[in-house]
Protein backbone atom coordinates (compact mmCIF):
# COMPACT_ATOMS: atom_id res chain seq x y z
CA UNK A 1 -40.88 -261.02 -38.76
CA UNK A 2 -43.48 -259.79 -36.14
CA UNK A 3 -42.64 -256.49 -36.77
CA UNK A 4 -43.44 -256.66 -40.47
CA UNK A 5 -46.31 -258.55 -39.55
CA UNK A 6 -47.79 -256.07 -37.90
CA UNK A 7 -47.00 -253.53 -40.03
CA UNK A 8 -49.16 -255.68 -42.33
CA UNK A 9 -51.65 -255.51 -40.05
CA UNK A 10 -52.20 -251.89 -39.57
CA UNK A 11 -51.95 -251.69 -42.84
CA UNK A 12 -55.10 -254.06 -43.39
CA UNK A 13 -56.94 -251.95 -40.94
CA UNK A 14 -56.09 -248.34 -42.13
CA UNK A 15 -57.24 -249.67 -45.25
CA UNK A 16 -60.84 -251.10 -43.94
CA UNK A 17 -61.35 -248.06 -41.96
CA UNK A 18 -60.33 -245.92 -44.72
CA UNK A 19 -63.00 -248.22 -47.12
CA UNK A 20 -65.48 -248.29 -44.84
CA UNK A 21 -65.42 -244.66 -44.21
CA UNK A 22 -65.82 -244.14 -47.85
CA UNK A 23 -68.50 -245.65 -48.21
CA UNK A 24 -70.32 -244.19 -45.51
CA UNK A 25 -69.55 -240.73 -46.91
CA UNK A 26 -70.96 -241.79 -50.55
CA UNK A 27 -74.02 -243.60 -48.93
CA UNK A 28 -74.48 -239.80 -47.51
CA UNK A 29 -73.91 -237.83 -50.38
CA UNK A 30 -76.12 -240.05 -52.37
CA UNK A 31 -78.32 -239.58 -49.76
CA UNK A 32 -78.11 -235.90 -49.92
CA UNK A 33 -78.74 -236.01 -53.79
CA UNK A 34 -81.84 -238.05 -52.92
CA UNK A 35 -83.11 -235.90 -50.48
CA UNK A 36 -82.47 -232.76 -52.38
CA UNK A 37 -85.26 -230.34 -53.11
CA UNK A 38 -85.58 -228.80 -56.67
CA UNK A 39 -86.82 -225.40 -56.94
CA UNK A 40 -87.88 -223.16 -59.92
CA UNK A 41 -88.50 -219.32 -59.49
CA UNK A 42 -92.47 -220.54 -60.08
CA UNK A 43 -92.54 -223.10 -57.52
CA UNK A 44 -90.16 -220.88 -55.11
CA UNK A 45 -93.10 -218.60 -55.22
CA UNK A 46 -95.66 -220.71 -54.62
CA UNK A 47 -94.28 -222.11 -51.97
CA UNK A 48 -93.36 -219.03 -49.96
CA UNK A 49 -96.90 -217.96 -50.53
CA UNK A 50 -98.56 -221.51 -49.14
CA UNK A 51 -96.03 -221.03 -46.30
CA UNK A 52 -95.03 -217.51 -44.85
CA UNK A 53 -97.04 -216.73 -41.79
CA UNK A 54 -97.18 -213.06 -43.33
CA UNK A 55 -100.60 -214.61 -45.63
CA UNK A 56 -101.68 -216.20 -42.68
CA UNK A 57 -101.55 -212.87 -40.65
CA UNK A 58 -103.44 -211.03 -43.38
CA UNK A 59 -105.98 -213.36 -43.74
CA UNK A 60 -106.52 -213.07 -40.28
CA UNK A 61 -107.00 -209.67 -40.04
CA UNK A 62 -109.69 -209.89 -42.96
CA UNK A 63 -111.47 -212.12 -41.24
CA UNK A 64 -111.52 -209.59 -38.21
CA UNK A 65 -112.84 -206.89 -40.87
CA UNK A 66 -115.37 -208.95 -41.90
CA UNK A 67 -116.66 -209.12 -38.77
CA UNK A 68 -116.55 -205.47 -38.19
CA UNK A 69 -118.82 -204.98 -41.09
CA UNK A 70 -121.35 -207.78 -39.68
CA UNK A 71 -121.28 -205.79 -36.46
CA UNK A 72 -121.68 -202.32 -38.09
CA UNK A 73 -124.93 -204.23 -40.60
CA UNK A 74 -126.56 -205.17 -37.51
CA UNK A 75 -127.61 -202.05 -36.02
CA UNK A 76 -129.30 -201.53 -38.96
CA UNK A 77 -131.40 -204.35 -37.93
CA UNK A 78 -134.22 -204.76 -34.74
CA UNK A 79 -133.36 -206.46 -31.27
CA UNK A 80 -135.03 -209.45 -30.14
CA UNK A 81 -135.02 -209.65 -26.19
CA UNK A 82 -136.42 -212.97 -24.42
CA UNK A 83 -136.59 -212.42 -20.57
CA UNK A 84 -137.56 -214.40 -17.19
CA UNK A 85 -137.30 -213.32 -13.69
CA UNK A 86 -138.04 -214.87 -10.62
CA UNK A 87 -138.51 -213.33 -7.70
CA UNK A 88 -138.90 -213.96 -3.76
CA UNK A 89 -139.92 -211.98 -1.23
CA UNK A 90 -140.39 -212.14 2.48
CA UNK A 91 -142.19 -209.35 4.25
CA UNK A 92 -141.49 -208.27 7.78
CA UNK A 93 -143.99 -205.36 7.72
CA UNK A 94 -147.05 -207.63 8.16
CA UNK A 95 -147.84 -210.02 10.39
CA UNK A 96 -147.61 -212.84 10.28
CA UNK A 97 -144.55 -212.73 8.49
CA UNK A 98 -145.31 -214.00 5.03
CA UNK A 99 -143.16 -215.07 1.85
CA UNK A 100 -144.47 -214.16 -1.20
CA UNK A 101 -143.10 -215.12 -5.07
CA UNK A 102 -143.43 -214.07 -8.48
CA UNK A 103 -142.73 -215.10 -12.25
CA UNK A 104 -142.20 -213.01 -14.65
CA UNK A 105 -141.89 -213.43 -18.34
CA UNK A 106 -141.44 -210.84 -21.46
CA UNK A 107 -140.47 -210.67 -25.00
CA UNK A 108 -139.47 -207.34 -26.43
CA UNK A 109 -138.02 -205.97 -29.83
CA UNK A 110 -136.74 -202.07 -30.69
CA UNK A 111 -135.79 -200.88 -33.92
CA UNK A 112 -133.21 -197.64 -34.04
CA UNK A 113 -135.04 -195.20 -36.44
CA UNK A 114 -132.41 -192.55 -36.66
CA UNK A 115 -129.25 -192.56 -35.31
CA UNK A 116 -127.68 -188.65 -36.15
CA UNK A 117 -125.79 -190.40 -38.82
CA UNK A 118 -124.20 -192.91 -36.87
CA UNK A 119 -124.50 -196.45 -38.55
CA UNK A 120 -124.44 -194.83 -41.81
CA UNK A 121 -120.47 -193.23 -40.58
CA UNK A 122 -119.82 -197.08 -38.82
CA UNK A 123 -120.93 -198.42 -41.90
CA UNK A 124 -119.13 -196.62 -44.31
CA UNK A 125 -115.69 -197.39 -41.84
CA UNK A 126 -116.17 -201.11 -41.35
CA UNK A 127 -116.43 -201.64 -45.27
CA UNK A 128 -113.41 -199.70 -46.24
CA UNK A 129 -112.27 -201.49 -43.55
CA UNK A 130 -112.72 -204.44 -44.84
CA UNK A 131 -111.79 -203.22 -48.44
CA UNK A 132 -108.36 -202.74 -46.95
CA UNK A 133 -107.67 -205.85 -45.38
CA UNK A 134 -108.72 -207.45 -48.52
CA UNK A 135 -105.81 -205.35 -50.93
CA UNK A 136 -103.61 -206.43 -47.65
CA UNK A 137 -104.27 -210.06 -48.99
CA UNK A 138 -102.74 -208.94 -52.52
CA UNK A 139 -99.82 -206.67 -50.91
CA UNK A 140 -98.63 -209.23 -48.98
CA UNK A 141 -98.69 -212.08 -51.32
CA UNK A 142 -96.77 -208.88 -53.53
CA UNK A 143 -93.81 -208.37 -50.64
CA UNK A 144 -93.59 -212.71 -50.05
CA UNK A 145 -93.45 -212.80 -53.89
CA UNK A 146 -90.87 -210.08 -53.63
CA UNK A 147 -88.66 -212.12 -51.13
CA UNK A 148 -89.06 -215.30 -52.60
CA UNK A 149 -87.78 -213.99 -55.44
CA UNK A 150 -85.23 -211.81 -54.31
CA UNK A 151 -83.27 -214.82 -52.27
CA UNK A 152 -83.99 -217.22 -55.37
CA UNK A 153 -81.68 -214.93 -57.39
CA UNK A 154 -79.17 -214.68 -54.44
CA UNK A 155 -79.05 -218.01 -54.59
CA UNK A 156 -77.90 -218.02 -58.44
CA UNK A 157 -75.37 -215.27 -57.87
CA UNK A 158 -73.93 -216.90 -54.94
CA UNK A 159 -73.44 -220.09 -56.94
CA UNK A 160 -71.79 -218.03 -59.76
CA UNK A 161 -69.32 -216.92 -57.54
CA UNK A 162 -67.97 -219.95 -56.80
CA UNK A 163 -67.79 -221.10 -60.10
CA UNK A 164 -65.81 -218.17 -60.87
CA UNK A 165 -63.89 -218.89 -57.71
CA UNK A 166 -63.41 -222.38 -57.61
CA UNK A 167 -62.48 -221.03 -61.93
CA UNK A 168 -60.00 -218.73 -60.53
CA UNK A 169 -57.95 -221.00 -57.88
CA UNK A 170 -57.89 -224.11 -61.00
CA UNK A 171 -56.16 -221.38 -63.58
CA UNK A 172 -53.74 -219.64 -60.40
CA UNK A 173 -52.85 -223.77 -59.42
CA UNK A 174 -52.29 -224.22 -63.28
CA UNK A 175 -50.22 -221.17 -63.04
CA UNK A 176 -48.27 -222.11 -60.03
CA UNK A 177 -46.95 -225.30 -62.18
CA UNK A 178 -45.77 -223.44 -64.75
CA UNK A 179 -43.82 -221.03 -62.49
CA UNK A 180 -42.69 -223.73 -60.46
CA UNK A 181 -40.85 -225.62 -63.34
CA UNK A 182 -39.24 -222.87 -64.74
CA UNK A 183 -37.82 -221.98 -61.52
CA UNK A 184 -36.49 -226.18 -61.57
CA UNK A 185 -34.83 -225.46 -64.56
CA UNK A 186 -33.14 -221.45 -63.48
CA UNK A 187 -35.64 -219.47 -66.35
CA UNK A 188 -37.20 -217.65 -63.36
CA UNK A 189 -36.72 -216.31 -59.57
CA UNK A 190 -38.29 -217.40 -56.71
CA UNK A 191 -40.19 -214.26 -56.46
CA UNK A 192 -42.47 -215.18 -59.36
CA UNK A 193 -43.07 -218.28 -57.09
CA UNK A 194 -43.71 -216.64 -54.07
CA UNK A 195 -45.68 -213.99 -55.57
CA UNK A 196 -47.74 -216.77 -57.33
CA UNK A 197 -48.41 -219.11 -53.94
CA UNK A 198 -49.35 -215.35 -52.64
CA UNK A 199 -51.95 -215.23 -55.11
CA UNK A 200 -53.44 -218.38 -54.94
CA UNK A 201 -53.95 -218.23 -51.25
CA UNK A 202 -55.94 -215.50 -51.82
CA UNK A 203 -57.89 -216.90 -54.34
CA UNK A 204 -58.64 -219.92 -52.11
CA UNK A 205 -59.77 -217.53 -49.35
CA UNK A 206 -62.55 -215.56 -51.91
CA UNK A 207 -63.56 -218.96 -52.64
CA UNK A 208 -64.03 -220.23 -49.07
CA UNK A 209 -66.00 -216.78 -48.64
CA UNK A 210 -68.08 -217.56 -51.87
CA UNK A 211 -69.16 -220.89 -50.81
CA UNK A 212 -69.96 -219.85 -47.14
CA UNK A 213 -72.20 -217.20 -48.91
CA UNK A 214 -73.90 -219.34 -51.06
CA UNK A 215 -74.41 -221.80 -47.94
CA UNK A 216 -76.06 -218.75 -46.02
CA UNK A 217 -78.31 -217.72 -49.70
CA UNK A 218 -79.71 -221.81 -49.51
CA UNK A 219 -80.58 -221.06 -46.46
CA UNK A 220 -82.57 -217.90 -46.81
CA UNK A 221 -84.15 -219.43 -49.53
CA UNK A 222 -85.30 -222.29 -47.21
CA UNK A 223 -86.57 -219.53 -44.51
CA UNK A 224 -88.68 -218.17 -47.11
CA UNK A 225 -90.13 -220.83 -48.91
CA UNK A 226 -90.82 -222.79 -45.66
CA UNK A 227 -88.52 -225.65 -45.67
CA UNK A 228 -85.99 -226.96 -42.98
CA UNK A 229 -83.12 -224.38 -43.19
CA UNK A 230 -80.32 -227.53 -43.24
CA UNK A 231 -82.79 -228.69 -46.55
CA UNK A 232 -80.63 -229.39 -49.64
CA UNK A 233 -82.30 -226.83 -52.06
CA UNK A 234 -81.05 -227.24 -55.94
CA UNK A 235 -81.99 -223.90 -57.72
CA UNK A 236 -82.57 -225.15 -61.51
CA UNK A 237 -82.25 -222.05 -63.46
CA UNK A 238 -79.18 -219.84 -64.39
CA UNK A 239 -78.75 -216.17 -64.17
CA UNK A 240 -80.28 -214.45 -67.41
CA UNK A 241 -81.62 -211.48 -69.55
CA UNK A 242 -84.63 -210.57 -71.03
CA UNK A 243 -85.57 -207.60 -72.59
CA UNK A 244 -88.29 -205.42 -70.38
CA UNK A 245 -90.28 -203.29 -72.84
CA UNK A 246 -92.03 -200.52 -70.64
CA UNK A 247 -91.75 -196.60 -70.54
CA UNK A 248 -91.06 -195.53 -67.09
CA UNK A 249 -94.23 -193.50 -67.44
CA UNK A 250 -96.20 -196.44 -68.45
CA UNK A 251 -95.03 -198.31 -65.14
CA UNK A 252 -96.22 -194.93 -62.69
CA UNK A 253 -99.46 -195.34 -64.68
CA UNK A 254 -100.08 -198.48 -63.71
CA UNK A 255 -98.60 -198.47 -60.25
CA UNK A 256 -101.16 -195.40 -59.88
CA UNK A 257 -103.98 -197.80 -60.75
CA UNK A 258 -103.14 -201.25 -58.88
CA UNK A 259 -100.70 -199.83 -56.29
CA UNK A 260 -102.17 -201.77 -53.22
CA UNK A 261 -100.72 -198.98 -51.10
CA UNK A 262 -102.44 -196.07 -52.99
CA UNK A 263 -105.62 -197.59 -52.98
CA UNK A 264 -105.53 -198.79 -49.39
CA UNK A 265 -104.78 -195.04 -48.49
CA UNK A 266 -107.51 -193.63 -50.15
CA UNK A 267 -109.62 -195.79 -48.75
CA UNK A 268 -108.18 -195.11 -45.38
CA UNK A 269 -109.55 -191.34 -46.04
CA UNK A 270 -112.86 -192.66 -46.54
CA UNK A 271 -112.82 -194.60 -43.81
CA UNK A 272 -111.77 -191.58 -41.43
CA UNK A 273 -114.52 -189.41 -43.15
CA UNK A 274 -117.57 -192.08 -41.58
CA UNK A 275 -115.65 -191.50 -38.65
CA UNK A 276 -116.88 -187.94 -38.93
CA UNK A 277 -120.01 -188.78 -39.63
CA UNK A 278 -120.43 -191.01 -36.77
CA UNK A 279 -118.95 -188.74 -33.77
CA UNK A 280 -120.82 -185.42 -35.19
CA UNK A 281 -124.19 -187.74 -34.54
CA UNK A 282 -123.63 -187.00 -30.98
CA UNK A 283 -125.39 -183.60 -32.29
CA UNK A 284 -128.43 -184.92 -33.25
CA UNK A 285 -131.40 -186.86 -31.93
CA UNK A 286 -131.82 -190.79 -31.64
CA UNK A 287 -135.30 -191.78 -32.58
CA UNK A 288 -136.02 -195.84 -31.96
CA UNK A 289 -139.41 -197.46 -31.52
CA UNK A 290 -139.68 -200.63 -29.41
CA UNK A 291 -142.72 -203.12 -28.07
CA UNK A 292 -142.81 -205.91 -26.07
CA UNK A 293 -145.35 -208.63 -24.53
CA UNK A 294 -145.64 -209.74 -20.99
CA UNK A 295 -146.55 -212.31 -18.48
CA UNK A 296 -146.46 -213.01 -15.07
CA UNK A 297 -147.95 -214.58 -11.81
CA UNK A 298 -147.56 -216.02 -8.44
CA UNK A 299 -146.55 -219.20 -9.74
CA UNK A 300 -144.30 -221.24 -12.01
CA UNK A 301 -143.92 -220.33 -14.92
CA UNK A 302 -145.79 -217.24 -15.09
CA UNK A 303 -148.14 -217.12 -17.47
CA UNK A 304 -151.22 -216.62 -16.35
CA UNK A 305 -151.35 -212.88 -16.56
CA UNK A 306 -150.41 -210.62 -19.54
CA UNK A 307 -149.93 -207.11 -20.29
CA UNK A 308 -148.05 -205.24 -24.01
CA UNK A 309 -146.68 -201.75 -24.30
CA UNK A 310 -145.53 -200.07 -27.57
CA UNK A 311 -143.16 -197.13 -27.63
CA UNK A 312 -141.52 -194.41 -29.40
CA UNK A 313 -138.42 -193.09 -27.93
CA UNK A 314 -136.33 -189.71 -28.76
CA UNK A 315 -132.90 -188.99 -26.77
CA UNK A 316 -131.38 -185.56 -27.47
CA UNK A 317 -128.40 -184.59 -25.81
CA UNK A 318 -128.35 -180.53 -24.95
CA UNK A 319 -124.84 -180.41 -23.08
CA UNK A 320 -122.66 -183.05 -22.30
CA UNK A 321 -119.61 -181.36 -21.08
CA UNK A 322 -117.70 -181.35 -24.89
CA UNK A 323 -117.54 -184.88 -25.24
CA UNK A 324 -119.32 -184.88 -28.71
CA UNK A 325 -116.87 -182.26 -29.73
CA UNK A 326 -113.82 -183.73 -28.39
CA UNK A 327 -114.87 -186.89 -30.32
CA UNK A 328 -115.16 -184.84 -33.93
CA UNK A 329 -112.05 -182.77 -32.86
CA UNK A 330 -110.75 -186.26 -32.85
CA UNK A 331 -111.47 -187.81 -35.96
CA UNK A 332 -111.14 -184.53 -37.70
CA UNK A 333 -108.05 -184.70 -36.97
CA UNK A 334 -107.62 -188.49 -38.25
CA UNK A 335 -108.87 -187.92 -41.28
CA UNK A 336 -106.48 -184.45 -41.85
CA UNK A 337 -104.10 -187.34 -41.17
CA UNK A 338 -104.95 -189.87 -43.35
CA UNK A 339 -104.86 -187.55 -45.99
CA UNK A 340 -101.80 -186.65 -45.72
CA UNK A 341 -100.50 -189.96 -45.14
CA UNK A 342 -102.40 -190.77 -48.94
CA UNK A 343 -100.47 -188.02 -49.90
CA UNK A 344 -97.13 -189.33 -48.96
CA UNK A 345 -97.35 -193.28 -49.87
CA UNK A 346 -98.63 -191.89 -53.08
CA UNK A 347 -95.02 -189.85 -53.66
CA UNK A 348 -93.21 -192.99 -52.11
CA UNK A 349 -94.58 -195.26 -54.47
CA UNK A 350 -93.92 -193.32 -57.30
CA UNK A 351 -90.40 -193.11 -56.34
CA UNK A 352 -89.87 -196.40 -56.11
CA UNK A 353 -91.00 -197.49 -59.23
CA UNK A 354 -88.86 -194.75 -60.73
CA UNK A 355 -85.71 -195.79 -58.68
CA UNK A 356 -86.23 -199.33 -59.46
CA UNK A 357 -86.68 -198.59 -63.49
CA UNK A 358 -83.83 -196.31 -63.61
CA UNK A 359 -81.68 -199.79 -61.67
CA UNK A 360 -82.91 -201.88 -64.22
CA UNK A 361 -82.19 -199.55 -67.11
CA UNK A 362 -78.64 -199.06 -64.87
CA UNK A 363 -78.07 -202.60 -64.92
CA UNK A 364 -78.81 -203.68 -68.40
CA UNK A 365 -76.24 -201.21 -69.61
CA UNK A 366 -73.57 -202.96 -67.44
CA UNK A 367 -75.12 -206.44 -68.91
CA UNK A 368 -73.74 -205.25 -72.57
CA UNK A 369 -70.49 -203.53 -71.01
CA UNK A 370 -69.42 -206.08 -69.12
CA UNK A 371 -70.15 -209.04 -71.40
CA UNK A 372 -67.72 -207.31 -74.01
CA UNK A 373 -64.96 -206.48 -71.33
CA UNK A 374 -65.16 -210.04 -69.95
CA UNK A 375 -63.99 -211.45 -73.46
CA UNK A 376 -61.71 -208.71 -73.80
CA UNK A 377 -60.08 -209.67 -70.55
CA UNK A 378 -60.06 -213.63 -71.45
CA UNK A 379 -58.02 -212.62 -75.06
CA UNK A 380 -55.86 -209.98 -72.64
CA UNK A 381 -55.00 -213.35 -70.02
CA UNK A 382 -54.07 -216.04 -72.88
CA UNK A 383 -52.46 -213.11 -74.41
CA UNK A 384 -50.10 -212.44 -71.21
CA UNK A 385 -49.46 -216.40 -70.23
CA UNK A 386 -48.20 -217.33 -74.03
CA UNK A 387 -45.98 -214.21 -72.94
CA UNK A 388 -44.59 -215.50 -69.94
CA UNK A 389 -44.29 -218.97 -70.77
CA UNK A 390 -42.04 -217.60 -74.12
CA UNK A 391 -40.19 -215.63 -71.51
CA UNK A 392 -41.14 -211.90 -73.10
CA UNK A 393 -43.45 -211.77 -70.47
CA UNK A 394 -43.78 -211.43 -66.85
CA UNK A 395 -44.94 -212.86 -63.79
CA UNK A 396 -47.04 -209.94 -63.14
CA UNK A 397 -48.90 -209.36 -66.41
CA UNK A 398 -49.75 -212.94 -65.99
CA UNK A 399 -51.27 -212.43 -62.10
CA UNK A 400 -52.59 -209.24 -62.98
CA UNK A 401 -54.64 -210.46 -66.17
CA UNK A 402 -56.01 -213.43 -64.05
CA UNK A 403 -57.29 -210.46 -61.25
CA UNK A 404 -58.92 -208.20 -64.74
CA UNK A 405 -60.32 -211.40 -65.63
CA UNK A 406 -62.36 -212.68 -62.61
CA UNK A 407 -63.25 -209.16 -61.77
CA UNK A 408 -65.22 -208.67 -65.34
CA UNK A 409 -66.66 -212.01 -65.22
CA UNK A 410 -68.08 -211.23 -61.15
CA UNK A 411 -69.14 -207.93 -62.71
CA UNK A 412 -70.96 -209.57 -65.40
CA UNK A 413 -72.82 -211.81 -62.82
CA UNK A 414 -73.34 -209.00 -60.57
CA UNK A 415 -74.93 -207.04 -63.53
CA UNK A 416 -77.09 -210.01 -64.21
CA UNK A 417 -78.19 -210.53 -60.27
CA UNK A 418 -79.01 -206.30 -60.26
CA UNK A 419 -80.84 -206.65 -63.22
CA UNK A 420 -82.89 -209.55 -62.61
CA UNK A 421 -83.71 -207.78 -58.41
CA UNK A 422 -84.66 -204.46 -60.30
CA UNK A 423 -86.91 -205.95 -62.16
CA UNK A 424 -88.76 -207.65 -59.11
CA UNK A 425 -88.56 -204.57 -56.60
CA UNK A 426 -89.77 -202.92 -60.13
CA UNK A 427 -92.73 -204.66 -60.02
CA UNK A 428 -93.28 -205.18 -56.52
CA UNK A 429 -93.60 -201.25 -56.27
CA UNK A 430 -96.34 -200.83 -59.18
CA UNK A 431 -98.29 -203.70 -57.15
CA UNK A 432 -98.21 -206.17 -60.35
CA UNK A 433 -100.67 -208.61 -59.15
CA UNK A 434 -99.85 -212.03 -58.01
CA UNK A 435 -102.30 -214.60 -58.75
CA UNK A 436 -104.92 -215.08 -56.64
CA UNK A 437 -105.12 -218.13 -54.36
CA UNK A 438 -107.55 -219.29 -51.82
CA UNK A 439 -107.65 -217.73 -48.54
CA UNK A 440 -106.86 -219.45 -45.80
């Protein structure tokens, strides 16, 4: 009696805890669902660019460029000195010994004149300068763009795969049955089983690699776009194709045009050339004119006396041991470099825009192949499990048709996921602009 009692008992509990436990794990995946964040590609984007620290660096270094070209405008413009000096002296050559004191006061302005060609070369550098940090703004919001994107369509792919995993392991387990009850009944030998639970395992272990990839994509996706990485992130799209109408050479057109690259670099040459300029002013005279107003006295504040000088003012350096020419030698030898580098992005870009086309081009082809092969390769399973289960069939054009069959469909998604990254590193290299936002 006690002992069935009890076993009544435990049985109460296992129940309760099992309940309870339930319900705790729904309140948490309702709580998950709750919680979850929904992302389209648009607001993916958008929120990698309001997030990324790489926009914040850029705009950062814009507003040090701008500040450059404030620096390099104001030696265009005059000097304003205000001055007062007090002094105290105490004289030991006379005696008695005396203390005397003095204030001083002065306002003075100068004006450079000519400068060799100096502002005009700092001038000309500061605002290319600044022209570059500006298309920095664009190229970076370009490259977040491009990795917002990129991990957004990881994210579909990922998810694809296991579908076509968790797919796979339903039709193997399906499979399994089937073997299992003809071997019951003595239609087939344990090998078929064997070779089927063989299979399956397999299967399960693709699928437990799928879904730890697609765990690791969500969380990329969160890195970029700024969220907690543990956030639930729901991707609401699906994996697509669309046709993309432009001629190769209509894409290196316009990547030669809006390229943020190309245009920085030439810029970069222009910036190097007022850095010429400025270093071969060390050749030539400085002319500046200055004037200033003074007071001063033998007591606070000074003012009782006053006195004004105006002056012109020409420095010309004769030798000064090569350092003017060491400094050309040395910017010379920037700008020989800059060119050069224009050269080379300009050949890099190109090639990446033709690369990426010639992907995209790649991967639509495999869009159309691999659509027709994955229905072939459905007809060719059914085909090959009516077989079996009729007995003309066997064990292994069953298995083998299931392998064809989730190979062409992961082909077909992989097609899709290539197709769909071409097209972004496509634009991403001819510098398609992203819309602008405010700078922060």
């Amino acid at each position: 009696m006690h002992g069935k009692l009890s076993k009544k008992i435990l049985s109460a509990m296992f129940f309760a805890v099992f309940f309870l436990t339930a319900g705790y794990a729904f309140a948490d995946e309702s709580t998950a669902a709750e919680n979850a964040v929904v992302l389209d590609l648009d607001k993916a984007i958008q929120m990698a660019l309001d997030n990324n620290p790489k926009t914040m660096i850029a705009s950062g270094n814009l507003k040090s460029a701008a500040g450059s070209v404030k620096q390099a405008l104001g030696q265009y413009g005059p000097q304003i000195v205000l001055q007062h000096t007090e002094n105290r002296v105490k004289n030991y050559t006379v005696l008695p010994i005396n203390i005397t004191e003095s204030f001083n006061n002065s306002a003075s302005v100068s004006l450079p004149v000519y400068t060799g060609g100096a502002r005009r070369g700092n001038m000309r550098t500061a605002n290319r300068n600044y022209e570059i940090a500006k298309l920095e703004i664009g190229r970076t919001d370009q490259e977040v763009k491009l990795d917002a994107t990129t991990a957004y369509y990881t994210v579909l792919q990922t998810r694809n795969l296991v579908a076509l995993g968790t797919e796979s392991v339903a039709r193997l387990q399906e499979h399994l049955k089937n073997v299992q009850a003809q071997f019951d009944v003595g239609i087939v030998a344990k090998v078929d089983v064997l070779r089927s639970q063989v299979e399956l395992a397999n299967s399960q272990q693709d699928l437990i690699k799928a879904q730890n990839s697609y765990d690791v994509a969500v969380a990329s996706l969160n890195n970029v776009v700024g969220l907690p990485l543990e956030t639930q992130t729901v991707v609401d799209d699906e994996l697509a194709h669309s046709n993309y109408a432009k001629s190769l050479e209509d894409c290196i057109d316009f990547s030669r045009q809006h390229q943020p690259q190309i245009i920085q670099a030439a810029k970069a040459v222009e910036a190097a050339r007022g850095g010429v300029m400025a270093a071969r002013s060390g050749y030539l005279p400085n002319i500046s004119i200055s004037a200033g107003y003074g007071w001063g006295d033998r007591e606070f504040p000074g003012d009782e006396k006053s006195s004004w000088n105006v002056s012109a003012t020409m420095n010309f350096t004769l030798f000064d041991s090569n350092i003017t020419r060491g400094r050309v030698d040395s910017a010379q030898g920037t700008l020989v470099q800059r060119q050069a580098s224009y050269q080379q992005i300009r050949d890099n870009v190109f090639l990446a825009v033709r690369s990426s086309y010639l992907s995209l081009r790649e991967a639509e082809k495999r869009i159309e192949t691999a659509s027709v092969t994955v229905e072939t390769a459905e007809e060719d399973y059914k085909i090959a499990l009516v077989r079996y289960q009729a007995g003309v069939g066997t064990n292994t054009d069953v298995l083998d048709a299931q392998v064809a069959l989730t190979q062409a469909k992961t082909n077909y998604v992989q097609a899709l996921y290539d197709y769909n990254t071409s097209w972004a590193n496509l634009e991403n290299a001819m510098g398609v602009p992203v819309p602008p936002r405010a700078l922060r």
